[in-house]
PDB file of N, CA and C in Angstrom:
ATOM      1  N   UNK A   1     -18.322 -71.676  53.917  1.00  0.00           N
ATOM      2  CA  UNK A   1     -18.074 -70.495  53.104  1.00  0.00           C
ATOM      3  C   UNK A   1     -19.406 -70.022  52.542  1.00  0.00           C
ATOM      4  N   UNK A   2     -19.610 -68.162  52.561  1.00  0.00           N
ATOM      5  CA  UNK A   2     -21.001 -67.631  52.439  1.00  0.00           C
ATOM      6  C   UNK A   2     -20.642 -67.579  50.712  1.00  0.00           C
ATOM      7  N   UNK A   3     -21.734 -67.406  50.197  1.00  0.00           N
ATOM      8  CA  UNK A   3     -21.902 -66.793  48.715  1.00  0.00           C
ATOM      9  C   UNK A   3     -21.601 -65.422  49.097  1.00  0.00           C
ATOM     10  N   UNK A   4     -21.521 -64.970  50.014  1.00  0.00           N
ATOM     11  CA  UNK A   4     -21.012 -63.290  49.810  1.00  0.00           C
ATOM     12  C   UNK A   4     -19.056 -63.649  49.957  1.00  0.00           C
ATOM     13  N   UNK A   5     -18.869 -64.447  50.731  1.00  0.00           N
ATOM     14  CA  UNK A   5     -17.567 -64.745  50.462  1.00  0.00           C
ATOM     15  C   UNK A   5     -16.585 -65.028  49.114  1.00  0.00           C
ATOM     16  N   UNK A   6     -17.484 -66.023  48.803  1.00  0.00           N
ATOM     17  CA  UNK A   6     -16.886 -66.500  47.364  1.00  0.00           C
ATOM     18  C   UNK A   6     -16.912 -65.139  46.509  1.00  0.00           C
ATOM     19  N   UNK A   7     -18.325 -64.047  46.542  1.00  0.00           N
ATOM     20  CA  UNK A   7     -17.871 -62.881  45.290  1.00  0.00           C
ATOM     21  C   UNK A   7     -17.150 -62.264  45.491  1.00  0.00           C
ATOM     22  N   UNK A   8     -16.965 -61.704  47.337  1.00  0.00           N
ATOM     23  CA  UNK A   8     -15.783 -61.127  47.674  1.00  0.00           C
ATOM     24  C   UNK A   8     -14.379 -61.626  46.995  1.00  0.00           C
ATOM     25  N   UNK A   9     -14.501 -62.541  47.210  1.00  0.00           N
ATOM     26  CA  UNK A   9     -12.690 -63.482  46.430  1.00  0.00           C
ATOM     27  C   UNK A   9     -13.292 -63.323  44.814  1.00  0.00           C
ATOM     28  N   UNK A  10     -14.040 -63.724  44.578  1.00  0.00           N
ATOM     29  CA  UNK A  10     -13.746 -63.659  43.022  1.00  0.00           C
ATOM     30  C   UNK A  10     -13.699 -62.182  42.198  1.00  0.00           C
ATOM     31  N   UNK A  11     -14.453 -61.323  43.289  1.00  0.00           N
ATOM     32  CA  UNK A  11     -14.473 -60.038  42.180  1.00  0.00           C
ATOM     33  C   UNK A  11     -12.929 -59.525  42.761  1.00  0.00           C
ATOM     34  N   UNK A  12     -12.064 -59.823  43.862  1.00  0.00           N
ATOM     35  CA  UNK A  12     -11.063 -59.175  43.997  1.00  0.00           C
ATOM     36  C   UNK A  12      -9.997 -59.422  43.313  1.00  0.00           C
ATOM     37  N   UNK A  13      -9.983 -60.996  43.182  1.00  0.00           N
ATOM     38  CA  UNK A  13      -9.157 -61.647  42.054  1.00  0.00           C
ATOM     39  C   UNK A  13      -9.366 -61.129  40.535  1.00  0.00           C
ATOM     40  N   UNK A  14     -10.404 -61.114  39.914  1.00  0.00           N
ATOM     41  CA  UNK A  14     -10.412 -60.098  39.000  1.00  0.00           C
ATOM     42  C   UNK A  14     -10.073 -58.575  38.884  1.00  0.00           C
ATOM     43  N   UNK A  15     -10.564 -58.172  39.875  1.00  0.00           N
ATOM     44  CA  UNK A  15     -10.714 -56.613  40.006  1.00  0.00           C
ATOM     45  C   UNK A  15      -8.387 -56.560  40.247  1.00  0.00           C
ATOM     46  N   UNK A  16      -7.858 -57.652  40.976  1.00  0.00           N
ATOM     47  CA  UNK A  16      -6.440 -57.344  40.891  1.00  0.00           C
ATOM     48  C   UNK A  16      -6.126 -57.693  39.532  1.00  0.00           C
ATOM     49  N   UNK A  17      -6.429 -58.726  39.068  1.00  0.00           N
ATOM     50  CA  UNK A  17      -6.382 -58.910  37.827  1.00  0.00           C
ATOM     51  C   UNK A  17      -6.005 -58.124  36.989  1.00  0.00           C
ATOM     52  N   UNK A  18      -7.283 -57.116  36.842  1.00  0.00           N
ATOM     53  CA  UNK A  18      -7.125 -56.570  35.607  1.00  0.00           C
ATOM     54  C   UNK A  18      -6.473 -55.681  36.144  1.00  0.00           C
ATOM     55  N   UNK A  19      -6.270 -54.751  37.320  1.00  0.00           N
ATOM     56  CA  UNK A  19      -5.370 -53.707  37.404  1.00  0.00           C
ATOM     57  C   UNK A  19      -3.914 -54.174  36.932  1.00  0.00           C
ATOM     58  N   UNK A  20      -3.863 -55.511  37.115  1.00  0.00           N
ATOM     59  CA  UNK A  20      -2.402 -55.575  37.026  1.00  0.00           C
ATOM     60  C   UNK A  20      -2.138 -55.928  34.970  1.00  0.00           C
ATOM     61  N   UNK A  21      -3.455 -55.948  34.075  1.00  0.00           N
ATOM     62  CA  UNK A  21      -2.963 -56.212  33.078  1.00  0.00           C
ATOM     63  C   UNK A  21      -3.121 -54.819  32.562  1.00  0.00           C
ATOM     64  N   UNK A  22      -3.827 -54.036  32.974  1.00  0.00           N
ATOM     65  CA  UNK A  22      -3.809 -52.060  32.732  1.00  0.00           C
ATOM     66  C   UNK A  22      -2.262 -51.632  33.236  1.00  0.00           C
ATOM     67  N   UNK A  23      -1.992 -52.105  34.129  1.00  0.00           N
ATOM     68  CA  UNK A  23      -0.265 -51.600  34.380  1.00  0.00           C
ATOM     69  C   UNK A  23       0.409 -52.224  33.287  1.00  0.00           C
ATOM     70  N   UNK A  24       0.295 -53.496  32.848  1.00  0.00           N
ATOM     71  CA  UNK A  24       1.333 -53.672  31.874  1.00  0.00           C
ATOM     72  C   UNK A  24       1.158 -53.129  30.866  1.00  0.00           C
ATOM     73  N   UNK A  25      -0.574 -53.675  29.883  1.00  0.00           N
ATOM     74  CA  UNK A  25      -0.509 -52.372  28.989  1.00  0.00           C
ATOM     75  C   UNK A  25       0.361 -51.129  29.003  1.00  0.00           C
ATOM     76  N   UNK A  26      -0.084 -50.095  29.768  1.00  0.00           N
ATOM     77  CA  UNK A  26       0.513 -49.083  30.252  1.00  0.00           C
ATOM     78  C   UNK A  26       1.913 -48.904  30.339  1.00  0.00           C
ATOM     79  N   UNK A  27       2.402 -49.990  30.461  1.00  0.00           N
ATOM     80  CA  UNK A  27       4.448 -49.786  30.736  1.00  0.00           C
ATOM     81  C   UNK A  27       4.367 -50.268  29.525  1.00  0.00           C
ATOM     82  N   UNK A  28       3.723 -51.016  28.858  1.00  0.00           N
ATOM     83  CA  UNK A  28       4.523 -51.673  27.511  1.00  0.00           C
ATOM     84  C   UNK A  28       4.236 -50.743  26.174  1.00  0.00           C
ATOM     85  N   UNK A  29       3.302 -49.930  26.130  1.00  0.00           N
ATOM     86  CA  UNK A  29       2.948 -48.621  25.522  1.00  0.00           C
ATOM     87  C   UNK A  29       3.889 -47.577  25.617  1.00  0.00           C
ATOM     88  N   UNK A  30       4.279 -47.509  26.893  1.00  0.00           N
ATOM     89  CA  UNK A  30       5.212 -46.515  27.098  1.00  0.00           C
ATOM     90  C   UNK A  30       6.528 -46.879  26.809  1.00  0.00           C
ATOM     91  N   UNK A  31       6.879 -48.530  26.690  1.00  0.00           N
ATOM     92  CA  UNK A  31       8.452 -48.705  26.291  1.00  0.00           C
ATOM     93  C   UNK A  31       8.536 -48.727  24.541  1.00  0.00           C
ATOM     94  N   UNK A  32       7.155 -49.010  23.975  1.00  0.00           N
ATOM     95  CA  UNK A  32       7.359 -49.018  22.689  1.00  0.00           C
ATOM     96  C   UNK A  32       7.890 -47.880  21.804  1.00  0.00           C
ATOM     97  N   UNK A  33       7.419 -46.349  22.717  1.00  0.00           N
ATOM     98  CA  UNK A  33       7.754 -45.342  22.490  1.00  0.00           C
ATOM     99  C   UNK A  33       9.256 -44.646  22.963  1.00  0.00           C
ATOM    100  N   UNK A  34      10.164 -45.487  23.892  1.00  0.00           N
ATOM    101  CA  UNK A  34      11.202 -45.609  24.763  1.00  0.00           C
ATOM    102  C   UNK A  34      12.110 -45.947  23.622  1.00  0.00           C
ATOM    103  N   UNK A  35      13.570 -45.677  24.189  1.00  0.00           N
ATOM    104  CA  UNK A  35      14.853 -46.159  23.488  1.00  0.00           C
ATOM    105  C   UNK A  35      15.279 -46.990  23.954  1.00  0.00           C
ATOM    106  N   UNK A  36      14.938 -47.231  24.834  1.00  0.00           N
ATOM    107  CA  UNK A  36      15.252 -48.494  26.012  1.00  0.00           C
ATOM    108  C   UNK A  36      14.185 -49.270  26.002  1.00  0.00           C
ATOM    109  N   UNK A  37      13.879 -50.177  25.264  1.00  0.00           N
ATOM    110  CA  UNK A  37      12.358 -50.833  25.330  1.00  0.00           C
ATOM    111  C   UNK A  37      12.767 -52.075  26.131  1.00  0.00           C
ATOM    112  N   UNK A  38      13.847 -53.004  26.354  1.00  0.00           N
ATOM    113  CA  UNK A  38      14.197 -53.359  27.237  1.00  0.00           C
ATOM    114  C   UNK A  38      14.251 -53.991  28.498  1.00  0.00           C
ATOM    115  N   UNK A  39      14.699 -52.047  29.007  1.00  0.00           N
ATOM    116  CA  UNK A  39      15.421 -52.094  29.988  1.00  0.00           C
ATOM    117  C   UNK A  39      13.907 -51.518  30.857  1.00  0.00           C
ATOM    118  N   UNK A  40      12.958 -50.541  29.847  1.00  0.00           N
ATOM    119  CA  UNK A  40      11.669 -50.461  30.470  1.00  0.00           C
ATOM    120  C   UNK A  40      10.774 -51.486  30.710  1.00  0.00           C
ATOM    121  N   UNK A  41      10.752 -52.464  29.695  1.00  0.00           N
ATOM    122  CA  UNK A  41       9.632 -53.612  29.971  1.00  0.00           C
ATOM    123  C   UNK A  41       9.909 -54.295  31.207  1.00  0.00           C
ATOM    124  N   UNK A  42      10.985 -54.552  31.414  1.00  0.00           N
ATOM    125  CA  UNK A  42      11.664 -55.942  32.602  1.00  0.00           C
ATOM    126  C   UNK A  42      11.836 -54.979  33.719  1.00  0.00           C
ATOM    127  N   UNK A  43      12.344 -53.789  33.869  1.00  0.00           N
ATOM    128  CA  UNK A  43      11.930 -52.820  34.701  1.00  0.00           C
ATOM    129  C   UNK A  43      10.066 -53.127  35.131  1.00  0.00           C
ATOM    130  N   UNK A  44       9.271 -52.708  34.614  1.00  0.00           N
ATOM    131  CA  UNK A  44       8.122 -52.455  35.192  1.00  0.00           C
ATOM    132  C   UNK A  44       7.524 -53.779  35.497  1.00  0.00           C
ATOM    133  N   UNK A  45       8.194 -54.925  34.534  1.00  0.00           N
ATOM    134  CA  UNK A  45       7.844 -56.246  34.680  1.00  0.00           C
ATOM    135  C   UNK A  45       7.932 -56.594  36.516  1.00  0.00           C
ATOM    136  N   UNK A  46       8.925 -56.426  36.674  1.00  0.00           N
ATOM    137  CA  UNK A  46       9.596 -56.946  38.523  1.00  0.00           C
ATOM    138  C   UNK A  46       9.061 -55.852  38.916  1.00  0.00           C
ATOM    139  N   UNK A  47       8.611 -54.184  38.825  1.00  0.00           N
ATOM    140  CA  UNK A  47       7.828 -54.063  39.968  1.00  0.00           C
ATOM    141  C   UNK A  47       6.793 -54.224  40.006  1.00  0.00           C
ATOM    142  N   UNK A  48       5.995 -54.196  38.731  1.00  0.00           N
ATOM    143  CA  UNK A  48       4.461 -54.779  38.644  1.00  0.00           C
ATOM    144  C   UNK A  48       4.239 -56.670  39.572  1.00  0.00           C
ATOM    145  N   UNK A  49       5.495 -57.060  39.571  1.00  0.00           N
ATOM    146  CA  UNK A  49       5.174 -58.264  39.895  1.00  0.00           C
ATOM    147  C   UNK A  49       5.103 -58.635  41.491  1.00  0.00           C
ATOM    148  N   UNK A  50       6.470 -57.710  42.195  1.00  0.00           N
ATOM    149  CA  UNK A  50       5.969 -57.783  43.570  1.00  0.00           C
ATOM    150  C   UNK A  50       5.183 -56.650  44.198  1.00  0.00           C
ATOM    151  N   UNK A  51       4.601 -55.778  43.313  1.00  0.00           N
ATOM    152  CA  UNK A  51       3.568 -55.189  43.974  1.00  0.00           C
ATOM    153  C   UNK A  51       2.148 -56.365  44.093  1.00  0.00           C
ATOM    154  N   UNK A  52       2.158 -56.630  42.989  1.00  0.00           N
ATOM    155  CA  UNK A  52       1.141 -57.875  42.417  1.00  0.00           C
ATOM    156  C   UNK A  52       1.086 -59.077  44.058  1.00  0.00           C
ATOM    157  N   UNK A  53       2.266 -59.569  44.369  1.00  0.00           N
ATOM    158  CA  UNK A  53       2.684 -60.861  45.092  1.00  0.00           C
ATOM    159  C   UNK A  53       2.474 -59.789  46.398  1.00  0.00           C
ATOM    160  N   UNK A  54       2.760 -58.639  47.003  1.00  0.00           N
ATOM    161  CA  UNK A  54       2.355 -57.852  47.787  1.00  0.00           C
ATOM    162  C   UNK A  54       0.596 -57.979  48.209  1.00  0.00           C
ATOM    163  N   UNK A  55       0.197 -57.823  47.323  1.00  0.00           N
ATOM    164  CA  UNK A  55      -1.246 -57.608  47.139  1.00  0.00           C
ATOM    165  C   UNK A  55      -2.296 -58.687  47.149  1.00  0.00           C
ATOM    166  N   UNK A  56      -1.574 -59.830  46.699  1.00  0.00           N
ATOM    167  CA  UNK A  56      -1.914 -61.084  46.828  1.00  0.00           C
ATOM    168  C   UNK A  56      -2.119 -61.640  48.282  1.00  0.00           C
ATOM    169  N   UNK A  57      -0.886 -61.235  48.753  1.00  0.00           N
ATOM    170  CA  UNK A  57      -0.377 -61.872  50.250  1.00  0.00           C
ATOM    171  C   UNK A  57      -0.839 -61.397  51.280  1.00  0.00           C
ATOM    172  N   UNK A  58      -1.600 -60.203  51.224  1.00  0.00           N
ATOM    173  CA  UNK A  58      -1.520 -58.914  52.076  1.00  0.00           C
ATOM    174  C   UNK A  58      -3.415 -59.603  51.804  1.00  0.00           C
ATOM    175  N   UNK A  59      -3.963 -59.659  50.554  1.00  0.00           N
ATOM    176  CA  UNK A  59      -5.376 -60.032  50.454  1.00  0.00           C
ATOM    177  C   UNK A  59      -6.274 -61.238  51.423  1.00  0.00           C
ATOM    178  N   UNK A  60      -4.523 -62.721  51.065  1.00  0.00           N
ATOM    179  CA  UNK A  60      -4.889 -63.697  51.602  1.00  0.00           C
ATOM    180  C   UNK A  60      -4.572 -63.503  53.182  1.00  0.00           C
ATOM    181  N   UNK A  61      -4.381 -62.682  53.497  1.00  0.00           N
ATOM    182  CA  UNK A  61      -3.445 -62.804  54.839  1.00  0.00           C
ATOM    183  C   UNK A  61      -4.565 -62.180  55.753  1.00  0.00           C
ATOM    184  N   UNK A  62      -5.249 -60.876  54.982  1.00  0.00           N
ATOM    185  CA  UNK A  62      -5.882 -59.773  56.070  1.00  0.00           C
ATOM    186  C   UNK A  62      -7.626 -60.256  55.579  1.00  0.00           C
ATOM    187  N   UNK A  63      -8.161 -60.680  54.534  1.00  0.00           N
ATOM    188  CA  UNK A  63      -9.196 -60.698  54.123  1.00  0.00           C
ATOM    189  C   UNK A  63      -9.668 -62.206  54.341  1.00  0.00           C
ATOM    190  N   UNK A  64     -10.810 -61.955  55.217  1.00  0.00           N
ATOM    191  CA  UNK A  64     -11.682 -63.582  54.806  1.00  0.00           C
ATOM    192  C   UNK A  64     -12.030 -63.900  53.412  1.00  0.00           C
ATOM    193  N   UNK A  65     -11.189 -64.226  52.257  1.00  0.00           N
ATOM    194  CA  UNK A  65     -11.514 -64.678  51.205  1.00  0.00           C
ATOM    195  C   UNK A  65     -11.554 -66.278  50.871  1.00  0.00           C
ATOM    196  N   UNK A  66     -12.218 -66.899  50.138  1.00  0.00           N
ATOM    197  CA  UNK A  66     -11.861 -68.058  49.387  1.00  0.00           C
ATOM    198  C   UNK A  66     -10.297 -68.398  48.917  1.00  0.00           C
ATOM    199  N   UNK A  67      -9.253 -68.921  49.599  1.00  0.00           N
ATOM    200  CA  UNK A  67      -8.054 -68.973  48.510  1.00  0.00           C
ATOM    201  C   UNK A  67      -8.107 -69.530  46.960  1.00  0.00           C
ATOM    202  N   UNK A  68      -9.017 -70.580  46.698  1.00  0.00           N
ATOM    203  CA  UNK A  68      -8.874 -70.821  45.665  1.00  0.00           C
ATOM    204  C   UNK A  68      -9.822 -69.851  44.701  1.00  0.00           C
ATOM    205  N   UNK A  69     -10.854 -69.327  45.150  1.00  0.00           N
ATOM    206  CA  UNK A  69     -11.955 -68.563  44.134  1.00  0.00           C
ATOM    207  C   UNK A  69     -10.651 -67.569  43.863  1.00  0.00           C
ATOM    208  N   UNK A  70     -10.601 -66.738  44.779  1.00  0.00           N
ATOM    209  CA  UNK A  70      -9.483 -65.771  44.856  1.00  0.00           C
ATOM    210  C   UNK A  70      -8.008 -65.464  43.461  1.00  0.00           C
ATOM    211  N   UNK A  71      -7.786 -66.851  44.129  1.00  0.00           N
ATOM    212  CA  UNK A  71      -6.561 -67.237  43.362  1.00  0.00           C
ATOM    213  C   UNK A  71      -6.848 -67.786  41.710  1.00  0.00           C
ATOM    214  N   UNK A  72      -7.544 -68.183  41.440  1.00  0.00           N
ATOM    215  CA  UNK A  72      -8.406 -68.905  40.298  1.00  0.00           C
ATOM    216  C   UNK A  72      -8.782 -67.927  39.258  1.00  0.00           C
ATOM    217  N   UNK A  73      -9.587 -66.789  40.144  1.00  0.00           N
ATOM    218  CA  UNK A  73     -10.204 -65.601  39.439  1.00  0.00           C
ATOM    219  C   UNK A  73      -8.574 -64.779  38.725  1.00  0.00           C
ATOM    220  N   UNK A  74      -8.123 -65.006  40.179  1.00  0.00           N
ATOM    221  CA  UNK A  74      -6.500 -63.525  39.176  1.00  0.00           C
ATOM    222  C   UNK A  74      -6.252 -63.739  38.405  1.00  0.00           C
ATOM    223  N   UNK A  75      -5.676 -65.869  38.676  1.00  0.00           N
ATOM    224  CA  UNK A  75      -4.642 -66.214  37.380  1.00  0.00           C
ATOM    225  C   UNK A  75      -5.858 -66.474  36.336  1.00  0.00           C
ATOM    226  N   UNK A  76      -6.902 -66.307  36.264  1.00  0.00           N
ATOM    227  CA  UNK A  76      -7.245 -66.554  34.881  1.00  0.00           C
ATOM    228  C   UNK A  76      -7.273 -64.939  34.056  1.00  0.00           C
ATOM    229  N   UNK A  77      -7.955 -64.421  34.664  1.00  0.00           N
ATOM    230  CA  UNK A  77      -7.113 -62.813  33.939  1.00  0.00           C
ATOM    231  C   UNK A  77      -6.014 -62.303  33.618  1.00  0.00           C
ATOM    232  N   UNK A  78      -5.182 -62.558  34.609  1.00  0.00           N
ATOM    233  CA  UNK A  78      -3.545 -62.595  34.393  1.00  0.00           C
ATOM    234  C   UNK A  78      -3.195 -63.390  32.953  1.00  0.00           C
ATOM    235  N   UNK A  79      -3.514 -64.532  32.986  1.00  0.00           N
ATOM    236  CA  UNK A  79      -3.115 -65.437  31.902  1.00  0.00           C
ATOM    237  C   UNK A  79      -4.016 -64.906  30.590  1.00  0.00           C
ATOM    238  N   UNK A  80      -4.935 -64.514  30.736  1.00  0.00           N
ATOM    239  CA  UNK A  80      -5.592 -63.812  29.073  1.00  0.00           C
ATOM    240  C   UNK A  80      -5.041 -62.412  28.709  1.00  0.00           C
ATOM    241  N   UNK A  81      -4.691 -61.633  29.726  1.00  0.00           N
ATOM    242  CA  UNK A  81      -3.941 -60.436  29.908  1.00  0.00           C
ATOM    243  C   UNK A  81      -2.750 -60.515  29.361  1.00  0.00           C
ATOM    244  N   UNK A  82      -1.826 -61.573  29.740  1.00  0.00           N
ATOM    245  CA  UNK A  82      -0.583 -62.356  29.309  1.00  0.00           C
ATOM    246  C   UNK A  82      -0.796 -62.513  28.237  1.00  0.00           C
ATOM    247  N   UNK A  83      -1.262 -63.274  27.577  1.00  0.00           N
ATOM    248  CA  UNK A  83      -1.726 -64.020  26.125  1.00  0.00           C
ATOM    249  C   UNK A  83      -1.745 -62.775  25.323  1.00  0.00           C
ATOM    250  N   UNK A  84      -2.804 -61.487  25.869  1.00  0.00           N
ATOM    251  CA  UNK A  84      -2.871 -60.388  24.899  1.00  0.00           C
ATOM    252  C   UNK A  84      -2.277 -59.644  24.673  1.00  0.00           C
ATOM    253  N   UNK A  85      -1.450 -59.301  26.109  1.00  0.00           N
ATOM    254  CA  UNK A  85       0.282 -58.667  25.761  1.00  0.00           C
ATOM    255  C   UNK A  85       1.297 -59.123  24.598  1.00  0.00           C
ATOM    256  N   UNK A  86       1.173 -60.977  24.685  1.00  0.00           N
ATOM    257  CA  UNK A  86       2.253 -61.076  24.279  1.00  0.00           C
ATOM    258  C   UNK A  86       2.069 -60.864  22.390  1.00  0.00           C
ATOM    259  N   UNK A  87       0.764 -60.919  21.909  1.00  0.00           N
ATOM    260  CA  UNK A  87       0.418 -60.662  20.939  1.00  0.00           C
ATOM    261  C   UNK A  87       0.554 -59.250  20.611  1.00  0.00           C
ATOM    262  N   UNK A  88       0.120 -58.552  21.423  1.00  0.00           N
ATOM    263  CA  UNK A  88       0.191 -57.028  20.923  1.00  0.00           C
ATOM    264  C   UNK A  88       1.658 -56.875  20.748  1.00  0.00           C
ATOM    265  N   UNK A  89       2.635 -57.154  21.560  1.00  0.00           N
ATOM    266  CA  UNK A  89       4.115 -57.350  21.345  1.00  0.00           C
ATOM    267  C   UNK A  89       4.454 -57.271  20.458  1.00  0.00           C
ATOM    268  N   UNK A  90       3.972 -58.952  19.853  1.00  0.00           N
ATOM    269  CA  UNK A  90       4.529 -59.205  18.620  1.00  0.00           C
ATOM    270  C   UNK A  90       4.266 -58.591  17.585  1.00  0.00           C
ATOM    271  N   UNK A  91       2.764 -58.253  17.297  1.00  0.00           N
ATOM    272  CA  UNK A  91       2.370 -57.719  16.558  1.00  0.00           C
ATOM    273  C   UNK A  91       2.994 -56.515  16.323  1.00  0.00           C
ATOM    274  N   UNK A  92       3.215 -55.453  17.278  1.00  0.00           N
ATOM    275  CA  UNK A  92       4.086 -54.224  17.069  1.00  0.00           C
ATOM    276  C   UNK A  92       5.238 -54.198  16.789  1.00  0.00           C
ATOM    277  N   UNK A  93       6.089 -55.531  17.215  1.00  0.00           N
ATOM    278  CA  UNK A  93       7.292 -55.811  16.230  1.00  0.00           C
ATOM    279  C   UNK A  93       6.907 -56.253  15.420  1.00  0.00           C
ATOM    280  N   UNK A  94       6.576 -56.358  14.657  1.00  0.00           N
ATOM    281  CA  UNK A  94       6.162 -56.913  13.456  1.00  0.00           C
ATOM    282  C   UNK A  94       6.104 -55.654  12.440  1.00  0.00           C
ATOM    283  N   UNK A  95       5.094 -55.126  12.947  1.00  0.00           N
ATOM    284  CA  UNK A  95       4.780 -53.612  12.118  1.00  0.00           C
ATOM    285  C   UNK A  95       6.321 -52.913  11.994  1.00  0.00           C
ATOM    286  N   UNK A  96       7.103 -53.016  13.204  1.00  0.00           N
ATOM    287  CA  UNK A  96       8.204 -51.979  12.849  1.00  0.00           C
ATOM    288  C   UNK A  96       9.392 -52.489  12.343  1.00  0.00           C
ATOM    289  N   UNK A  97       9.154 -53.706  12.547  1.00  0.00           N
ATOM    290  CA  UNK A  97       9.845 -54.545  11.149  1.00  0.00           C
ATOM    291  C   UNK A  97       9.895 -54.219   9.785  1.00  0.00           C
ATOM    292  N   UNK A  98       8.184 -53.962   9.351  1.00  0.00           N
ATOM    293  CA  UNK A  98       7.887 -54.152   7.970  1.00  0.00           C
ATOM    294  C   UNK A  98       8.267 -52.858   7.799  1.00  0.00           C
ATOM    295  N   UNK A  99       7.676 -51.980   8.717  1.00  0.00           N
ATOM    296  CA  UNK A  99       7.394 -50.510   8.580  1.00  0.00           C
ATOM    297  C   UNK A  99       9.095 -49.558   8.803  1.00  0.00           C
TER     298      UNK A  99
END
């Protein structure tokens, strides 16, 4: 495996990464403002997720990448992305709790 390989996998794993924590932002912004907050979150949740597993599969399948740089790089963005969702969440219930 080249060092141009490994950045290939790692900047794609990021670079999916974060698109996929800008989509959730993005749907979860938009359900906070929704009457259905819901039925929008878990909605965009399952298609954000097999577009995500699409993109993954379609990466490892067609691209000479690293699987693990690859895979390593997403889920660690995914998982801080996760972490910051689930805070902003709360936090905004929280506010419209008090508020």
């Amino acid at each position: 495996m080249g060092s141009e390989q490994l950045v290939l996998s790692i900047g794609l794993g990021i670079g999916l990464g974060l698109l996929y924590v800008f989509a959730s932002y993005a749907s979860n912004k938009r359900a906070l403002r929704s009457g259905r907050f819901t039925l929008v979150v878990v909605s965009a949740m399952t298609l954000r997720m097999f577009v995500a597993l699409l993109f993954l599969a379609g990466i490892l399948l067609m691209l000479p990448v690293s699987d693990v740089a690859f895979l390593g790089s997403f889920f660690v963005i995914f998982g801080i992305g996760l972490a910051a969702e689930t805070l902003t969440l709360h936090r905004s219930k929280r506010e419209s709790d008090a508020g």
